[in-house]
C-alpha atoms as a PDB file:
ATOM      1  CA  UNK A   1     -33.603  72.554  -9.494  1.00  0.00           C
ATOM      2  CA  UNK A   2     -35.176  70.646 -12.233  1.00  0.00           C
ATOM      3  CA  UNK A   3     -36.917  67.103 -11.073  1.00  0.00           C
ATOM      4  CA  UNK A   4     -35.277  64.387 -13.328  1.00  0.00           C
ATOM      5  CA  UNK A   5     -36.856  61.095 -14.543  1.00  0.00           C
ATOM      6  CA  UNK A   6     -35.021  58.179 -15.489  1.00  0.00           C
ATOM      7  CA  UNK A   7     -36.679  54.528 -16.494  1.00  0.00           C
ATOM      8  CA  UNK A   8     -36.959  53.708 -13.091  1.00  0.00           C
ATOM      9  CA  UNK A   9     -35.700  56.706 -11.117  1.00  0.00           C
ATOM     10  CA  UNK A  10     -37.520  60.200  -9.987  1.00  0.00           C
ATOM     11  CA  UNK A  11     -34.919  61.952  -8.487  1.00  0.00           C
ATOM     12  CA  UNK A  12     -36.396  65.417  -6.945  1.00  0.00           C
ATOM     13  CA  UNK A  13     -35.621  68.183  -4.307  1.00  0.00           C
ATOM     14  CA  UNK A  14     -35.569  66.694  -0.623  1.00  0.00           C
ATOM     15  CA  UNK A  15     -39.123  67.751   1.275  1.00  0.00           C
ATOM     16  CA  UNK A  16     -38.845  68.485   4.740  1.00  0.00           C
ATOM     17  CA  UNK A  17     -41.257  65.429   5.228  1.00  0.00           C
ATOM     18  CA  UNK A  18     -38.006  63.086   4.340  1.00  0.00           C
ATOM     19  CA  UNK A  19     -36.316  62.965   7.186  1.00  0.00           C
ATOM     20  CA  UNK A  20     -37.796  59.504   8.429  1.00  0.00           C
ATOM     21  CA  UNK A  21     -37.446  57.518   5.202  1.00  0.00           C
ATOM     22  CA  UNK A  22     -33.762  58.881   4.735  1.00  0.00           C
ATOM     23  CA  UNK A  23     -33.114  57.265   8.582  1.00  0.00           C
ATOM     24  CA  UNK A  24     -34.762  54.185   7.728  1.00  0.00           C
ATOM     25  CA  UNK A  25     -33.167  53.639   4.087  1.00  0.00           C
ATOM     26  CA  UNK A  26     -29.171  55.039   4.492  1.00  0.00           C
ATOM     27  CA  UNK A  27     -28.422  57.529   7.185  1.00  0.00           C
ATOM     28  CA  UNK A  28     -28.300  55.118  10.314  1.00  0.00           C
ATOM     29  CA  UNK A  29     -26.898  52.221   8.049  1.00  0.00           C
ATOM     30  CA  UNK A  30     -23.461  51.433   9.224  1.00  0.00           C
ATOM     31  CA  UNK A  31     -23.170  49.771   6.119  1.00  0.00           C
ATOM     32  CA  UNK A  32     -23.814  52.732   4.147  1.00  0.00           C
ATOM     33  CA  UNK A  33     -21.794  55.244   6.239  1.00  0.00           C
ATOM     34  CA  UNK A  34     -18.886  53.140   6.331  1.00  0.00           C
ATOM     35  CA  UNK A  35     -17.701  54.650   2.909  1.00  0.00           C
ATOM     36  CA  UNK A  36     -19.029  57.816   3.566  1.00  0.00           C
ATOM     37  CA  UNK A  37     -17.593  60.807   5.558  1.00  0.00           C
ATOM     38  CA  UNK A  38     -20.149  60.742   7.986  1.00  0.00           C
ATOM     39  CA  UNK A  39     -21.216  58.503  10.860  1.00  0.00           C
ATOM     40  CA  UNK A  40     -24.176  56.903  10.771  1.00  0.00           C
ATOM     41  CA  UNK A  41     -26.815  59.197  12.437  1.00  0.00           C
ATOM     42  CA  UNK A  42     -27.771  57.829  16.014  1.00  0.00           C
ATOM     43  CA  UNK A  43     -30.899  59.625  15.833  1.00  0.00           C
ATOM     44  CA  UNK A  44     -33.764  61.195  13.579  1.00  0.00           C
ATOM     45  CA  UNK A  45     -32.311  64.601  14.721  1.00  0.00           C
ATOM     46  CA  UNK A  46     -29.433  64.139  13.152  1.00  0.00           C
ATOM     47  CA  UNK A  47     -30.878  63.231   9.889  1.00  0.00           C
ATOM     48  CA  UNK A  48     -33.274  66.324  10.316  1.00  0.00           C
ATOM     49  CA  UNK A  49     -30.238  68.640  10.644  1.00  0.00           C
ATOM     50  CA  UNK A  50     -28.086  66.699   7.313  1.00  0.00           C
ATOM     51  CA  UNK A  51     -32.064  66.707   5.418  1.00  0.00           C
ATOM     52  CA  UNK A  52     -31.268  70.893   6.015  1.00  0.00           C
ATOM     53  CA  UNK A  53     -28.043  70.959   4.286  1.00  0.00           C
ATOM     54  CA  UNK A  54     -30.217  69.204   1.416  1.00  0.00           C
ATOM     55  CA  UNK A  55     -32.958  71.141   1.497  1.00  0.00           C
ATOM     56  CA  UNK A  56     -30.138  74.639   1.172  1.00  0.00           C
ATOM     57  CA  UNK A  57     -28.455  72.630  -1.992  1.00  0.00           C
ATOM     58  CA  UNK A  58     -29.882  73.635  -5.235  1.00  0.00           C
ATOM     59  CA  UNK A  59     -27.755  70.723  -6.751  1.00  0.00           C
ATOM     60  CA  UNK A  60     -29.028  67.940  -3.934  1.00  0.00           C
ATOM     61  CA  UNK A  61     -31.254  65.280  -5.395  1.00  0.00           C
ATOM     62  CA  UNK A  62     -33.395  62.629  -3.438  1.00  0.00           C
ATOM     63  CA  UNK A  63     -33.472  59.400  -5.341  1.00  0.00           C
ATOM     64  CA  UNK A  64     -36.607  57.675  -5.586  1.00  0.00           C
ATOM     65  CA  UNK A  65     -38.270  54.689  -7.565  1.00  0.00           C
ATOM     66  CA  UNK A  66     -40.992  56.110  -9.685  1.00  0.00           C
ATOM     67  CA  UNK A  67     -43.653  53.803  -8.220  1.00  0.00           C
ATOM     68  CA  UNK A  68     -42.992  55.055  -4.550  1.00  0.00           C
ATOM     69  CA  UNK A  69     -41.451  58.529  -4.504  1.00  0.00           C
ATOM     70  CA  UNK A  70     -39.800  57.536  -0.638  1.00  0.00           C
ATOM     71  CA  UNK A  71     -35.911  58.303  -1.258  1.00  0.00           C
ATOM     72  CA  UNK A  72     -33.435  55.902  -1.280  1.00  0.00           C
ATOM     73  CA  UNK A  73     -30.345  58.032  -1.732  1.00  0.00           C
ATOM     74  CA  UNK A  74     -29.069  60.833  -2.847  1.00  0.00           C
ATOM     75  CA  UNK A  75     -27.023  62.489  -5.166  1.00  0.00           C
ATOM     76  CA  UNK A  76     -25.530  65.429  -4.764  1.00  0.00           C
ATOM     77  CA  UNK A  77     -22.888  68.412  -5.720  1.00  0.00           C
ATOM     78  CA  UNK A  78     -20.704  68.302  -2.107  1.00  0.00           C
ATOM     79  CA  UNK A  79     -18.108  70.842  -2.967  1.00  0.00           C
ATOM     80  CA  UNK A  80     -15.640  72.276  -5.712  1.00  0.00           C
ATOM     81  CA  UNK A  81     -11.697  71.547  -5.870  1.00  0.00           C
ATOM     82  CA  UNK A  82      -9.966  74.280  -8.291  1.00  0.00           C
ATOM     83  CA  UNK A  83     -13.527  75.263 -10.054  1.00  0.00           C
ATOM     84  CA  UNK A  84     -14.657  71.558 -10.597  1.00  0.00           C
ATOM     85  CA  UNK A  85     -17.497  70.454  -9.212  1.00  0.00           C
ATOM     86  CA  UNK A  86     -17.657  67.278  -6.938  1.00  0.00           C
ATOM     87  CA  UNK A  87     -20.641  65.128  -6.814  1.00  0.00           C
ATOM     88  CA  UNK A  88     -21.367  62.703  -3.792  1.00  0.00           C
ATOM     89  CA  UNK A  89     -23.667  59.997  -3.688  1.00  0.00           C
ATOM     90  CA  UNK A  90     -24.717  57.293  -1.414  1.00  0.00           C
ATOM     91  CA  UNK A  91     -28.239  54.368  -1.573  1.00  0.00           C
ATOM     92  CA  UNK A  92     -29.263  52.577   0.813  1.00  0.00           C
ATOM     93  CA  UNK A  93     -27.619  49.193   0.960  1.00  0.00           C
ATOM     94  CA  UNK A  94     -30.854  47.320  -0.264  1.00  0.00           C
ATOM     95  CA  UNK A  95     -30.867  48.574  -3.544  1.00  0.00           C
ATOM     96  CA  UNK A  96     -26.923  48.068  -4.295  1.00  0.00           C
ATOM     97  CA  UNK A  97     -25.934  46.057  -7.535  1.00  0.00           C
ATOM     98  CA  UNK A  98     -29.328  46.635  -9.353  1.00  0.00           C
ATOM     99  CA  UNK A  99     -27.791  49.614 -11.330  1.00  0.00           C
ATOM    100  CA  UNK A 100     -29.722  52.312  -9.578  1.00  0.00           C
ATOM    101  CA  UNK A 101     -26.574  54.178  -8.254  1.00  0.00           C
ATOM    102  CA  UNK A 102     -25.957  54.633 -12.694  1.00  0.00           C
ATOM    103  CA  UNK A 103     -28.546  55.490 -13.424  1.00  0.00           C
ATOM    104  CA  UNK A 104     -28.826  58.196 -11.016  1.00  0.00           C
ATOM    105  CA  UNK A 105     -25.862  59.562 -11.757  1.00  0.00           C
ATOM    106  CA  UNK A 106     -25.792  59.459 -15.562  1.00  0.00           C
ATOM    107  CA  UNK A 107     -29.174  61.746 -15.244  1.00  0.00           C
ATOM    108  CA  UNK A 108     -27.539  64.039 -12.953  1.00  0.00           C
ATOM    109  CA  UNK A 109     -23.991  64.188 -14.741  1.00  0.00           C
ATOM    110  CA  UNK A 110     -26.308  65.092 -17.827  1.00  0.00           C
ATOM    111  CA  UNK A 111     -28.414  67.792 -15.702  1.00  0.00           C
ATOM    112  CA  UNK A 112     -24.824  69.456 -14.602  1.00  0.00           C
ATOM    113  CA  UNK A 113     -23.535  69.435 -18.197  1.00  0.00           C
ATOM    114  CA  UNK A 114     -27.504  71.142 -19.199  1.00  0.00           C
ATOM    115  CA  UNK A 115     -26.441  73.360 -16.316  1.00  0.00           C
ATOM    116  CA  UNK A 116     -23.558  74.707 -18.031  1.00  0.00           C
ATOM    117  CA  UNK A 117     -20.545  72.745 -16.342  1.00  0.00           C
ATOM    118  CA  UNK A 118     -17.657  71.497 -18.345  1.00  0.00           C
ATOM    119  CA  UNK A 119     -15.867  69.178 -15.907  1.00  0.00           C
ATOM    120  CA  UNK A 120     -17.489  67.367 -13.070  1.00  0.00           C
ATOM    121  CA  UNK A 121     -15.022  65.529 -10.743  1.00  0.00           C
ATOM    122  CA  UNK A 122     -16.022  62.586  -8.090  1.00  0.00           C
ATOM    123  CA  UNK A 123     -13.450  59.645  -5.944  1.00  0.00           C
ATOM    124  CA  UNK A 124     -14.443  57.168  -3.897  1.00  0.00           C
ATOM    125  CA  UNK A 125     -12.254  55.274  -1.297  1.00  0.00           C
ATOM    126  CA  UNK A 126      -9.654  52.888  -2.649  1.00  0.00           C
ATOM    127  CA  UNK A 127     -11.314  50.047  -0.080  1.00  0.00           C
ATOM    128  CA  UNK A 128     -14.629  50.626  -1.920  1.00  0.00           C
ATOM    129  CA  UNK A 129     -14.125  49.636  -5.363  1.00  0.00           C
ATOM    130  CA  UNK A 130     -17.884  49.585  -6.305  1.00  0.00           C
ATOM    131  CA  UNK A 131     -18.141  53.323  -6.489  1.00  0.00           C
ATOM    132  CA  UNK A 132     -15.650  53.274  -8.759  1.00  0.00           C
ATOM    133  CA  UNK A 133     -16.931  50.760 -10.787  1.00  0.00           C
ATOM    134  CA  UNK A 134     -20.512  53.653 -11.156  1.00  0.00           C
ATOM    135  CA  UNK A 135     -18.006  56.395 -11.812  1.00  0.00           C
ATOM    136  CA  UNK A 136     -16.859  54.137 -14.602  1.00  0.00           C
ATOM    137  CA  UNK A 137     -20.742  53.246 -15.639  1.00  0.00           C
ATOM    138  CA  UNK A 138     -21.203  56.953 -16.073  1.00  0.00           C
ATOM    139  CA  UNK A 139     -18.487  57.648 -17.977  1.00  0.00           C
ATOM    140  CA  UNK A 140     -15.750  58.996 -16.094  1.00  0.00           C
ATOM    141  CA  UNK A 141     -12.360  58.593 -16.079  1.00  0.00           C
ATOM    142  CA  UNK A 142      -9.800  57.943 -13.362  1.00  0.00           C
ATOM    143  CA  UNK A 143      -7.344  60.885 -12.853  1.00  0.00           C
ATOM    144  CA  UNK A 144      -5.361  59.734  -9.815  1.00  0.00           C
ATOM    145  CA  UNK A 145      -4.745  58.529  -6.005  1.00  0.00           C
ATOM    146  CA  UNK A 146      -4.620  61.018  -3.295  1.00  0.00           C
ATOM    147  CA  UNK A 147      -5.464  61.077   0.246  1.00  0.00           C
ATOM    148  CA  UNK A 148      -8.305  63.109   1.616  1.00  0.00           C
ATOM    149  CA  UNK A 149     -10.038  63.265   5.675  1.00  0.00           C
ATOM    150  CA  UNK A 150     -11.747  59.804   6.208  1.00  0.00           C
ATOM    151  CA  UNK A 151     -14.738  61.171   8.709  1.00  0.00           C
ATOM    152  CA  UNK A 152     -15.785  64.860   9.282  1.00  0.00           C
ATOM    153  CA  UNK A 153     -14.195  65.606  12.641  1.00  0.00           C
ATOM    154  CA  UNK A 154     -11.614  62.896  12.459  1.00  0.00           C
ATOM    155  CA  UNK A 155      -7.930  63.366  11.912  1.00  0.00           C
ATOM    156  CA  UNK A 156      -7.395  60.001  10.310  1.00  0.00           C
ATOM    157  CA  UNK A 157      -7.071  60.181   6.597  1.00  0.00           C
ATOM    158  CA  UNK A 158      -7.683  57.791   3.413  1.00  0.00           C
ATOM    159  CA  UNK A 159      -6.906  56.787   0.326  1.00  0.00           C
ATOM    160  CA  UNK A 160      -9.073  57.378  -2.043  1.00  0.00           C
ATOM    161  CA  UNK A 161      -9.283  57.685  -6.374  1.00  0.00           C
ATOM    162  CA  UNK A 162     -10.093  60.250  -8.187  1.00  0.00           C
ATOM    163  CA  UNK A 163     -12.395  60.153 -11.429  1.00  0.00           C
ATOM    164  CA  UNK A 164     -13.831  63.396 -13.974  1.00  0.00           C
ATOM    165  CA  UNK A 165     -15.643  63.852 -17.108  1.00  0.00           C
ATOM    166  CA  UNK A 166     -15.753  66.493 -19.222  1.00  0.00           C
ATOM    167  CA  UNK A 167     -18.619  67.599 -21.991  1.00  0.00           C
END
């Protein structure tokens, strides 16, 4: 996986030394998790074991600002529906609005299409229009309104919108 550099932005393969910041920054955030499909992590463990599934991804970015390198999110390929790839992403709550979420995924939309992908697919809950509003940003186009599993392990579901690109 190639590093990637934006004006602001490193984003880079997850260390195994990560673990801590990712706690401190996103993964315990209820905040943060309430849009996501996890729970916020009740302890570093956790963290350690999602940091694995990171480390395994060869399509799993840590976002960092240049001047630090300590993530601050992520970005990520999180499965494939029909052949079309599905990026997730998720930034700790402090750096929301500032256009950081953008440009992170502009660089990595751009990285996939380098990559050899033609369509890359992404939806976000109906109840948090801000992700949309980056799918957008980045150039992506809504597709439709489905429902999809709210939390891993849970049986309630959600509604959420759907958004690709193509090259």
């Amino acid at each position: 996986m190639n590093t990637l550099y934006t004006d602001r932005l490193t984003l880079r393969p997850f260390r195994e030394t990560d673990a801590g910041a990712m706690y401190e920054n996103w993964t315990s955030d209820e905040r943060v998790a309430r849009y996501c499909r996890w729970y916020p992590h009740q302890n570093l463990q956790e963290t350690e074991a999602y940091l694995g599934q990171c480390l395994t991804n060869p399509f799993c970015w840590a976002i960092t600002l240049r001047e630090t390198d300590e993530p601050i999110g992520c970005v990520s390929l999180v499965g494939e529906d029909a052949g079309v790839p599905e990026l997730g992403y998720v930034l700790s709550c402090r750096y929301w609005g500032q256009g950081i979420m953008t440009e992170a995924v502009t660089a990595v939309i751009e990285e996939l299409f380098r990559c050899g992908y033609e369509t890359i697919s992404a939806y976000h809950s109906v109840a948090n229009p801000a992700s949309g509003k980056v799918m957008v940003k980045c150039g992506m186009h809504y597709v439709g309104t489905g429902m999809t599993q709210k939390k891993f392990g849970s049986e309630e579901l959600e509604q959420v919108n759907y958004y690709e690109i193509t090259r």
